[in-house]
Protein backbone atom coordinates (compact mmCIF):
# COMPACT_ATOMS: atom_id res chain seq x y z
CA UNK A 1 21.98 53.57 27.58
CA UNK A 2 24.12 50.36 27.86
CA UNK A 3 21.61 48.18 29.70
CA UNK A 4 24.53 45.47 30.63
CA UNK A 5 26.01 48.41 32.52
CA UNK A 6 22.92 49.88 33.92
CA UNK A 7 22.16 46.77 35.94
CA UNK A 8 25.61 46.22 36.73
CA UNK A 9 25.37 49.29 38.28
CA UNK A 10 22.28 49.06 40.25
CA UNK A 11 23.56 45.48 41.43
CA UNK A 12 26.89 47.39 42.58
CA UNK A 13 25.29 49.75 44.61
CA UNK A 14 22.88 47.39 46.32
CA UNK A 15 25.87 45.35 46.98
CA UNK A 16 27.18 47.91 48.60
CA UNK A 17 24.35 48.99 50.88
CA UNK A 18 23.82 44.93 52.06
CA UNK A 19 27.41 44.56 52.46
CA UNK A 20 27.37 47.05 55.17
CA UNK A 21 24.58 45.23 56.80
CA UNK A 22 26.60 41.86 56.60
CA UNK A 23 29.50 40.09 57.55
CA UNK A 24 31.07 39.38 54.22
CA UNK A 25 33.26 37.12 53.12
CA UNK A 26 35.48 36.56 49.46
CA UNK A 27 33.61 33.79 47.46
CA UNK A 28 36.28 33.93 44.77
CA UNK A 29 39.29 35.59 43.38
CA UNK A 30 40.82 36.34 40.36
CA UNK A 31 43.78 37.89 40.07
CA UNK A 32 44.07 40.72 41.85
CA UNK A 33 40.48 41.27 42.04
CA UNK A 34 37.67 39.24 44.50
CA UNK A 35 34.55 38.37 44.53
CA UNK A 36 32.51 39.42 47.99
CA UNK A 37 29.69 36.74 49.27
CA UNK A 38 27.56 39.95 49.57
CA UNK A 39 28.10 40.88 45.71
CA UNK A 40 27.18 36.74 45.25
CA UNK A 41 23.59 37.45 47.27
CA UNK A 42 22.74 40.52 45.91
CA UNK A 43 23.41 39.15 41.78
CA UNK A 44 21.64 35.67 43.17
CA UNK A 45 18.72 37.77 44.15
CA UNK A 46 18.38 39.90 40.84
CA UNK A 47 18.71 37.01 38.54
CA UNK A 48 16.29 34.74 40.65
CA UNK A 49 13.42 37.62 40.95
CA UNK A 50 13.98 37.51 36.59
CA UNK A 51 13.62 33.66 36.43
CA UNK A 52 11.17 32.94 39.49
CA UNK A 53 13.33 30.55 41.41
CA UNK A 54 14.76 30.44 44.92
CA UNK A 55 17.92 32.70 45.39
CA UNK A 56 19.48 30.24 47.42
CA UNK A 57 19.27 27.45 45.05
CA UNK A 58 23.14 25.91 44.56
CA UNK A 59 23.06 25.45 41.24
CA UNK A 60 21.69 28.96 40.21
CA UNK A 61 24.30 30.70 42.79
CA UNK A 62 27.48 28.22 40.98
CA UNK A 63 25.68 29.77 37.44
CA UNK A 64 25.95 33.39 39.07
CA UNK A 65 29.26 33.09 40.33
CA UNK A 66 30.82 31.44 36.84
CA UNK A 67 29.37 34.39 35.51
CA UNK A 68 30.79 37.21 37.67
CA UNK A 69 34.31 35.48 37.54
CA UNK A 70 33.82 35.31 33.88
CA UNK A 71 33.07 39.06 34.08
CA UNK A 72 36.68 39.60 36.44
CA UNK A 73 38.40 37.59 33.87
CA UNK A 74 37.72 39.82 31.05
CA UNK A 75 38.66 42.81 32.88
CA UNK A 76 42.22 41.67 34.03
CA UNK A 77 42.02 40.66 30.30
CA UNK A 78 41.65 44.43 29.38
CA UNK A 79 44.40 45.15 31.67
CA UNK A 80 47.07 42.78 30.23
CA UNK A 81 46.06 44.17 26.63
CA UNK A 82 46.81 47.44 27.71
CA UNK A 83 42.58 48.04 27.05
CA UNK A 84 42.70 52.30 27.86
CA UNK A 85 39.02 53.93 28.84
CA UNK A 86 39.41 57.48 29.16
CA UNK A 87 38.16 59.57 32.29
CA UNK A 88 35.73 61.31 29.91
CA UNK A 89 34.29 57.95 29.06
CA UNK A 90 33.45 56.98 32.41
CA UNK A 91 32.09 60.57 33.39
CA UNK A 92 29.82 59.63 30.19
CA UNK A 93 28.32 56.87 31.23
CA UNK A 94 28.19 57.95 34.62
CA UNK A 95 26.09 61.34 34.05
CA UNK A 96 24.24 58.67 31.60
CA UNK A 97 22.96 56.54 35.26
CA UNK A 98 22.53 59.92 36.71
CA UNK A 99 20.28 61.00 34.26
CA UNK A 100 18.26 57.85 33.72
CA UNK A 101 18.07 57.31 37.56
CA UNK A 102 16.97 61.10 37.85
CA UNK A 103 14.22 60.53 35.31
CA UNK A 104 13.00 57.18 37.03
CA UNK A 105 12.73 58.88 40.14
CA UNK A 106 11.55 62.63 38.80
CA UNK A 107 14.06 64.62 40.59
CA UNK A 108 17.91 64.82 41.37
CA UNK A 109 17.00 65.05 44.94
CA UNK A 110 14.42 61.98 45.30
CA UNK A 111 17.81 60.18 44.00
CA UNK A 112 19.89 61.50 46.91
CA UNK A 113 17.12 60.55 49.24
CA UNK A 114 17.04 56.88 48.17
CA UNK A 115 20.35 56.01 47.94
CA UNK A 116 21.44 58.14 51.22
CA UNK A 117 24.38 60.52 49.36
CA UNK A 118 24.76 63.11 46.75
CA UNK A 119 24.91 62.56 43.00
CA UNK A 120 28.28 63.17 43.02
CA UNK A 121 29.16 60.46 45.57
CA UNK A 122 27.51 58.01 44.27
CA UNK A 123 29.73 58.51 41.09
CA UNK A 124 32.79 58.69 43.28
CA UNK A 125 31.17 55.73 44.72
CA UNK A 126 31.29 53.45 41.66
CA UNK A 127 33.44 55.50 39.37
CA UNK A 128 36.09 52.19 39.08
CA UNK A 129 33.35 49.98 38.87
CA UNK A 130 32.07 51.54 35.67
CA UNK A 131 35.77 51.85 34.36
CA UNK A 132 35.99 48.13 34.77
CA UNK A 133 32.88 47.20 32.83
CA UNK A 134 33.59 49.48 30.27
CA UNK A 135 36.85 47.66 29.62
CA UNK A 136 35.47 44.30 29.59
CA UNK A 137 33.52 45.97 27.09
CA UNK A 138 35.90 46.83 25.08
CA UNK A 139 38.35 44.00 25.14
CA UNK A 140 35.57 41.98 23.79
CA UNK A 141 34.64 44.25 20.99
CA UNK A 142 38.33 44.31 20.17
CA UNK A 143 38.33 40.49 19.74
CA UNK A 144 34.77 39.64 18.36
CA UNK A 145 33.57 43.24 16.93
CA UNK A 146 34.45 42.39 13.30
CA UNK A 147 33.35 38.42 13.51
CA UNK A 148 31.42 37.80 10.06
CA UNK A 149 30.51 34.61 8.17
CA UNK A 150 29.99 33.87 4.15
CA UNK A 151 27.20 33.05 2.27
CA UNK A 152 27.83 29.41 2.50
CA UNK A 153 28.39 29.71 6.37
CA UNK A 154 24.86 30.88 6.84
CA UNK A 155 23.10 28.31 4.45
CA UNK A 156 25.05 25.72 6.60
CA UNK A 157 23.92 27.39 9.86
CA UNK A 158 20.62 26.73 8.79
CA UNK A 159 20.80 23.83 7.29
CA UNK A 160 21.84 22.85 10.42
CA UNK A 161 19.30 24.25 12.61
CA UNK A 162 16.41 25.30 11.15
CA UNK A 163 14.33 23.37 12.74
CA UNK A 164 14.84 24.99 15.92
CA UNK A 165 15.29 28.70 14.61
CA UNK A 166 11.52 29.62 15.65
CA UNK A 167 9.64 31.77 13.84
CA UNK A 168 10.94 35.18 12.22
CA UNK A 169 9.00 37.77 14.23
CA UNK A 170 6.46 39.83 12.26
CA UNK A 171 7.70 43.00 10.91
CA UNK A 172 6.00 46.66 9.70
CA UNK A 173 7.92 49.13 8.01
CA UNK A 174 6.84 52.40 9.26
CA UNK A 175 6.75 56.03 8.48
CA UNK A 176 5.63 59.18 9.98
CA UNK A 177 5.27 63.21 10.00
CA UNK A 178 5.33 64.16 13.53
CA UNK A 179 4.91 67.72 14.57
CA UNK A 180 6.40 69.52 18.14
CA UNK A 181 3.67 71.89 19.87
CA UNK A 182 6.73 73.58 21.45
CA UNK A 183 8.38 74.23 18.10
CA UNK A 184 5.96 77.26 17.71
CA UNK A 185 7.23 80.92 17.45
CA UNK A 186 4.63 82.63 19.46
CA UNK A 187 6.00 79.62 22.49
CA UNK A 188 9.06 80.37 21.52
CA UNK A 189 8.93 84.51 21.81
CA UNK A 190 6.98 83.63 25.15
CA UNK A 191 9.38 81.46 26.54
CA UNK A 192 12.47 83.78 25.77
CA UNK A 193 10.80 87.08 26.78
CA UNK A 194 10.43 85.62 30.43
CA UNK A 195 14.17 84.26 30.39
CA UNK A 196 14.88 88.10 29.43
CA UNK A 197 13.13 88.99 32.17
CA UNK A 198 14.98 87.03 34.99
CA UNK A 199 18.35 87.79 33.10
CA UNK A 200 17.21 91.88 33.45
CA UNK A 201 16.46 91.31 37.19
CA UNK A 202 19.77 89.48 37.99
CA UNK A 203 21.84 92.11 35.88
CA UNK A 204 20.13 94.57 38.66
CA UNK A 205 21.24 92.59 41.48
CA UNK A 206 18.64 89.96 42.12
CA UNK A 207 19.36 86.96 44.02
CA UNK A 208 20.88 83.74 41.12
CA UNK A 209 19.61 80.97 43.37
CA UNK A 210 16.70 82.44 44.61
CA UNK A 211 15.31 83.01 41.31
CA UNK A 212 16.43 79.70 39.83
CA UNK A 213 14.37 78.47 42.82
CA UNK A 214 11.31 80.11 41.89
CA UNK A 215 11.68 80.02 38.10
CA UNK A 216 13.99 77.29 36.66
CA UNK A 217 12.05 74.49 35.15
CA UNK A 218 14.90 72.10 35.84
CA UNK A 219 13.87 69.89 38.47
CA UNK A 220 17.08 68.30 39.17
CA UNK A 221 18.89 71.24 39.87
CA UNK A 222 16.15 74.20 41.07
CA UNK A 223 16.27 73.17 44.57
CA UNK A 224 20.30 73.91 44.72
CA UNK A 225 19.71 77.42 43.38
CA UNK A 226 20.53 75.65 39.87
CA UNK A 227 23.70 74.44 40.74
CA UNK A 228 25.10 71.64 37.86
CA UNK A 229 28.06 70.42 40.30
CA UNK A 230 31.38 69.98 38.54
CA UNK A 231 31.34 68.76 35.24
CA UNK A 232 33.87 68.03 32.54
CA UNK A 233 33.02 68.61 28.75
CA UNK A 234 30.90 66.24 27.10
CA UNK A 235 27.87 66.31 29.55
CA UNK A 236 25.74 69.44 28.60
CA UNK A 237 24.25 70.34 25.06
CA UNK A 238 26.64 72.01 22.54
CA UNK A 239 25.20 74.65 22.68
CA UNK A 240 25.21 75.22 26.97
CA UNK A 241 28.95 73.74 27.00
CA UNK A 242 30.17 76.74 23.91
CA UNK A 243 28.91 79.12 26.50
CA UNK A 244 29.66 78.04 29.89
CA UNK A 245 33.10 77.07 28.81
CA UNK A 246 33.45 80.74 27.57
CA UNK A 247 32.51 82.46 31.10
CA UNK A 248 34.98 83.86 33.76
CA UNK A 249 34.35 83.11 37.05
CA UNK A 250 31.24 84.54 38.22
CA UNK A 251 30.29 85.71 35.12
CA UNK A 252 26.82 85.81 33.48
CA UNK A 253 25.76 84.60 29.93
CA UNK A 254 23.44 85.92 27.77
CA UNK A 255 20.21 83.98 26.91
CA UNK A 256 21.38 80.39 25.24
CA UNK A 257 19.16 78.37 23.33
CA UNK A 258 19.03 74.55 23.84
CA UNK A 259 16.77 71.37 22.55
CA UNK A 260 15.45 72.22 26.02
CA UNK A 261 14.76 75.69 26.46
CA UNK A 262 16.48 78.89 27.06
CA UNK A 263 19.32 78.82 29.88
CA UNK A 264 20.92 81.69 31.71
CA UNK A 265 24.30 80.49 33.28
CA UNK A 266 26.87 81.78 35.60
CA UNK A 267 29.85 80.17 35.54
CA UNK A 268 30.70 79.34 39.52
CA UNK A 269 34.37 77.95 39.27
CA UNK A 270 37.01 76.25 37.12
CA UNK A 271 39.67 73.90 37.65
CA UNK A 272 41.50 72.54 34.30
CA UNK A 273 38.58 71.73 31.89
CA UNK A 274 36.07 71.06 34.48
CA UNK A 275 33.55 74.22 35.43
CA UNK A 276 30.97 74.27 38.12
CA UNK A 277 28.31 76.35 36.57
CA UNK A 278 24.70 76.81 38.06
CA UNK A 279 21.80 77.99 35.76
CA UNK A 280 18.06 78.72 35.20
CA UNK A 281 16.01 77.14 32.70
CA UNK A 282 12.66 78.28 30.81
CA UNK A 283 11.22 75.75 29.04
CA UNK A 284 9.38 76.19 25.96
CA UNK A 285 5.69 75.16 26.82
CA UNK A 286 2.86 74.22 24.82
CA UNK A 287 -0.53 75.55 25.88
CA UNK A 288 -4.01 73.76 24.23
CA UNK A 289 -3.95 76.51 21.63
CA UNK A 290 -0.21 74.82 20.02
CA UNK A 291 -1.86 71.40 20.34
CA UNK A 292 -4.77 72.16 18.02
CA UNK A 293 -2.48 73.85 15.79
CA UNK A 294 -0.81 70.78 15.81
CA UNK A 295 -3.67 68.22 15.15
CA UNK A 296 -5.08 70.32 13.05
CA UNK A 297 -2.01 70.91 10.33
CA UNK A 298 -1.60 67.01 10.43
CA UNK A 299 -5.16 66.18 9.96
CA UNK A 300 -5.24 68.47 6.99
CA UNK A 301 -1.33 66.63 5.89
CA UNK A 302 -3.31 63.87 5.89
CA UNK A 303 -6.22 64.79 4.03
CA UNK A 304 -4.48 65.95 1.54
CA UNK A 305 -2.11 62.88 1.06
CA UNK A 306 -5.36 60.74 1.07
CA UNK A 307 -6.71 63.17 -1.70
CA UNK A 308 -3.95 62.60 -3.98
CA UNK A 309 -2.61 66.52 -3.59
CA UNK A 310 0.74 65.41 -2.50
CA UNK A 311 2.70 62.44 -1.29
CA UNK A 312 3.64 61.68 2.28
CA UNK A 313 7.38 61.70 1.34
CA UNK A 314 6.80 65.02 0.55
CA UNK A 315 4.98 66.85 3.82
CA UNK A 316 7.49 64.76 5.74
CA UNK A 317 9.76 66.66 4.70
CA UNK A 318 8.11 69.66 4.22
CA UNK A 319 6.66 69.68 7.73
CA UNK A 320 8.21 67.09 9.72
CA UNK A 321 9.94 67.97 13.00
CA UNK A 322 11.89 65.28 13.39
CA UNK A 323 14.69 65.90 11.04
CA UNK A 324 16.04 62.66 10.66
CA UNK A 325 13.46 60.84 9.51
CA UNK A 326 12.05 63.65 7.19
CA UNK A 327 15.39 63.80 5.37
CA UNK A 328 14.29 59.98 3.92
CA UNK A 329 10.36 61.52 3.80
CA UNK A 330 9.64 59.93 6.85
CA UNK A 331 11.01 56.44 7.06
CA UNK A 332 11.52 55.43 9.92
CA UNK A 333 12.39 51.81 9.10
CA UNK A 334 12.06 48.09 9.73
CA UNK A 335 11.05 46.97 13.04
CA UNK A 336 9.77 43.55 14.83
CA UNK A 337 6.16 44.00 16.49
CA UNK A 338 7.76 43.67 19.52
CA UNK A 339 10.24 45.85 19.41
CA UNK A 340 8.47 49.43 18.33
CA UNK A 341 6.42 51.80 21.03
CA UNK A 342 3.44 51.17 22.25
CA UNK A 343 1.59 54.48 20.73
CA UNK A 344 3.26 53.97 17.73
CA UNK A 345 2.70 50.71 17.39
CA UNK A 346 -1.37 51.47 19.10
CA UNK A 347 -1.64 53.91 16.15
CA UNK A 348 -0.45 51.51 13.25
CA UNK A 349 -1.15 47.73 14.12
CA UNK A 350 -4.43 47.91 12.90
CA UNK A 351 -3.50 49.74 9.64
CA UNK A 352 -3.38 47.99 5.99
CA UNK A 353 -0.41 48.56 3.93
CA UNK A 354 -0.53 51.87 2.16
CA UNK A 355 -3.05 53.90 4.83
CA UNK A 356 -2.05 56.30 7.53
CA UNK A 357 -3.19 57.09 10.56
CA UNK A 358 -4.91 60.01 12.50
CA UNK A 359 -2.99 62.21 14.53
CA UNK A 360 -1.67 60.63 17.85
CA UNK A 361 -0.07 62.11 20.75
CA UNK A 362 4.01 60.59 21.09
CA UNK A 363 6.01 61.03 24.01
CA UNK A 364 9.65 61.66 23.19
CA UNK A 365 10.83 61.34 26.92
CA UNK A 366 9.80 63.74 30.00
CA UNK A 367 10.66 66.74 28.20
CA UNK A 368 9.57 66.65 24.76
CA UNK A 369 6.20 65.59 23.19
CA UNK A 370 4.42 66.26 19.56
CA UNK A 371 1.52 64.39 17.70
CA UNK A 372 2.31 62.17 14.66
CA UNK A 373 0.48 60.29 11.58
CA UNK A 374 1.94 56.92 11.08
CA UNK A 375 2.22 55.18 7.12
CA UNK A 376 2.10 51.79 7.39
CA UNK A 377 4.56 51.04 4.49
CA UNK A 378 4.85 47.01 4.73
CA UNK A 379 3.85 44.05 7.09
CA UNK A 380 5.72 41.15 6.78
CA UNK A 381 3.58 38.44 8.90
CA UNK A 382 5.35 36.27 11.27
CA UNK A 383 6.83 33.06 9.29
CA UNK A 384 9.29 30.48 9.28
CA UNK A 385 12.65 31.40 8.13
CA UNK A 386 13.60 31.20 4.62
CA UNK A 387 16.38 31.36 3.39
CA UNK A 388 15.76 33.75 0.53
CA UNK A 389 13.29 36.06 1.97
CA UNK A 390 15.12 36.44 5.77
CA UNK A 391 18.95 35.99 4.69
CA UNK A 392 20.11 39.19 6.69
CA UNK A 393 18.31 37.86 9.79
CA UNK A 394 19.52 34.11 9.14
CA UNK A 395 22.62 35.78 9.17
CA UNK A 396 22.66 37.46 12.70
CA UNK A 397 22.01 34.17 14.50
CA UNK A 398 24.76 32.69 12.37
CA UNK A 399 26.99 35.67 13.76
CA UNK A 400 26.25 35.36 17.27
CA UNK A 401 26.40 31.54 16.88
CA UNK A 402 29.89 32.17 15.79
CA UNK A 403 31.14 35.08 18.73
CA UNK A 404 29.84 32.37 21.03
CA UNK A 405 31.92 29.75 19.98
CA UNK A 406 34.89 31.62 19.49
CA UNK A 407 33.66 33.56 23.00
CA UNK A 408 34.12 30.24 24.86
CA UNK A 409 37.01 29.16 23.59
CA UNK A 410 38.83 32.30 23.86
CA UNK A 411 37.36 32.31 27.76
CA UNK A 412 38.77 29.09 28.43
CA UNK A 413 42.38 30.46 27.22
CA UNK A 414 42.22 33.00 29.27
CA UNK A 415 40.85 30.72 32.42
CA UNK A 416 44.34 28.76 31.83
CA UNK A 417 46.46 31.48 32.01
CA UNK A 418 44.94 33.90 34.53
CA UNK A 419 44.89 32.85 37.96
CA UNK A 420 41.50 32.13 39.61
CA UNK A 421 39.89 30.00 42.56
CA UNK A 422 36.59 29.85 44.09
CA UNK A 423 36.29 29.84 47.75
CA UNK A 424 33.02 28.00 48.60
């Protein structure tokens, strides 16, 4: 998820709550568009919690509100290059908040509580907020997105400053084999036999929501008798959207097969190419048995890599669930210290380069965990930049070096020529 927008959002609907608690006032305008003293407190607050100082410091609330004009500028920007985001777009990125927001607070429900309205106010809610960001977005990726510099540009750039580069961070190259518990048959047959089940009792009349109630391991929407709400294409799996799209009204599907489980769907109502649809969902669940199985086919991977039998490339891709990696035998790539998981990272740190790790337990996300052995490939120890040896990351901070000039002076152009005024 866009993390720019993710605040953004949170900070919008804050701002909304406190501005009903508040006489508000307009701190700025630009354009068309204004700038409410309550929008000011709320960003003041978020950026002073982040920097431990005092929220009502001038000089930090001046920085704020250069910023969030800065942020009006570009979108009036968008406008007057005719910048177009698309209605799917925003639905996106909204049912992307939706579903992080869900996942931070462990249930669709817990998020109506807290923020006092249904999911799908709260997108109605902030549905032209989101298309605004987006297309300050985009107007900025149309500008800077293909900025690049030479060869001679980046020896110059650090020429210039590499004395106050800092360090390159240190680096590992990493592989690994990881293995799904849930990716077994026997879980499999289990999982689908019960969904067969509750799709035999509804075909003799039982009750769709009461079942999904009882049944449906999907949190979010169990509690509503499995009702999704209205959604446009774009938002489910492939493989849910092929058959819920495919339903008449009040029909029942067959048993479909997701990354998540098996789904049984009945398509409520349509209008255009949106479909409210409710469903149940049986997930496919490990048990202690598919663990061991698990542990135990990488600890004998392992063994047997160790013993010369084979080479890791090779089980990765042999045995690996997750297909993209095992497609390269297992690489999973460069990464800063910093910047990789923390069981990964537990399981590998302490490695030298060439040995692997015993199986560790990875969490994908709420849904989906396996075990994994990890290959420490390279370490690259933190140093100072060199020009040979870190070119490609010399080169980034030349980039961004570059968008930031150009950035500011582009900003000011548009400052000249679009009107704006602060009011405090």
């Amino acid at each position: 998820m866009n993390k720019k927008i993710l605040v953004l959002f949170s900070l919008l609907f804050v701002g909304s709550i406190f501005a009903q608690e508040v006489i508000d006032k307009i701190v700025a305008v630009v354009d068309n568009e204004i700038i409410l003293k309550s929008e000011l407190d709320v960003r003041a607050a978020y950026v002073a919690a982040r920097s431990n100082l005092s929220p009502t410091d001038p000089a930090l609330r001046r920085k704020v509100l250069d910023q969030m004009i800065d942020e009006k500028l570009l979108y009036v920007q968008a406008q007057l290059d005719s910048i177009q985001v698309s209605d799917e777009q925003v639905d996106q990125q909204l049912d992307r908040q939706m579903s992080y927001f869900i996942q931070q607070y462990g249930s669709k429900e817990r998020v109506e509580q807290v923020y006092g309205m249904s999911i799908n106010q709260i997108k109605r809610e902030f549905r032209d907020d989101v298309k605004k960001e987006l297309m300050a977005q985009m107007v900025q990726q149309k500008k800077f997105g293909n900025v690049d510099v030479t060869r001679r540009e980046v020896l110059e750039f650090y020429k210039e400053y590499k004395d106050s580069l800092g360090l390159i961070p240190e680096k590992l190259t990493i592989s690994h084999i990881f293995i799904n518990p849930q990716k077994s048959e026997r879980l499999k047959k289990k999982a689908k036999e019960k969904a067969q089940m509750i799709l035999d009792s509804l075909k003799h009349g039982g009750d769709f929501a009461e079942l999904a109630k009882k049944y449906s391991d999907d949190p979010g929407s169990a509690a509503n008798g499995g009702d999704l709400g209205w959604a446009k294409r774009g938002v489910f799996y492939p493989e849910f959207e092929a058959a819920a799209f495919a339903l008449k009204k009040g029909e029942l599907s067959g048993i479909v097969e997701t990354p998540v489980g098996f789904h049984i769907i009945q398509l409520l109502d349509r209008r255009g190419e949106a479909i409210n649809a409710r469903h149940i969902l049986i997930k496919i669940k490990s048990d202690d048995q598919a663990d061991l199985k698990a542990i135990e086919l990488l600890t004998d991977i392992r063994d047997s890599i160790v013993q010369k039998k084979n080479t890791f490339e090779y089980y990765a891709k042999k045995y690996s669930d997750d297909k993209e990696s095992a497609k390269f035998g297992g690489k999973l790539g460069t990464f800063e210290v910093g910047k990789i998981d923390k069981q990964t990272l537990d399981a590998v740190y302490k490695l030298k380069e060439g040995e692997i790790s015993y199986p560790k337990r990875l969490d994908i996300n709420r849904m989906v965990y396996g075990y994994q052995i990890v290959k420490l490939d390279k370490r690259v120890k933190q140093h100072k930049p060199d020009p040979e040896k870190d070119f490609d990351d010399i080169k980034q901070l030349a980039i961004l070096k570059k968008k930031q000039e150009l950035y500011q002076k582009w900003l000011k152009e548009i400052k000249s020529k679009i009107y704006w005024e602060v009011r405090i």
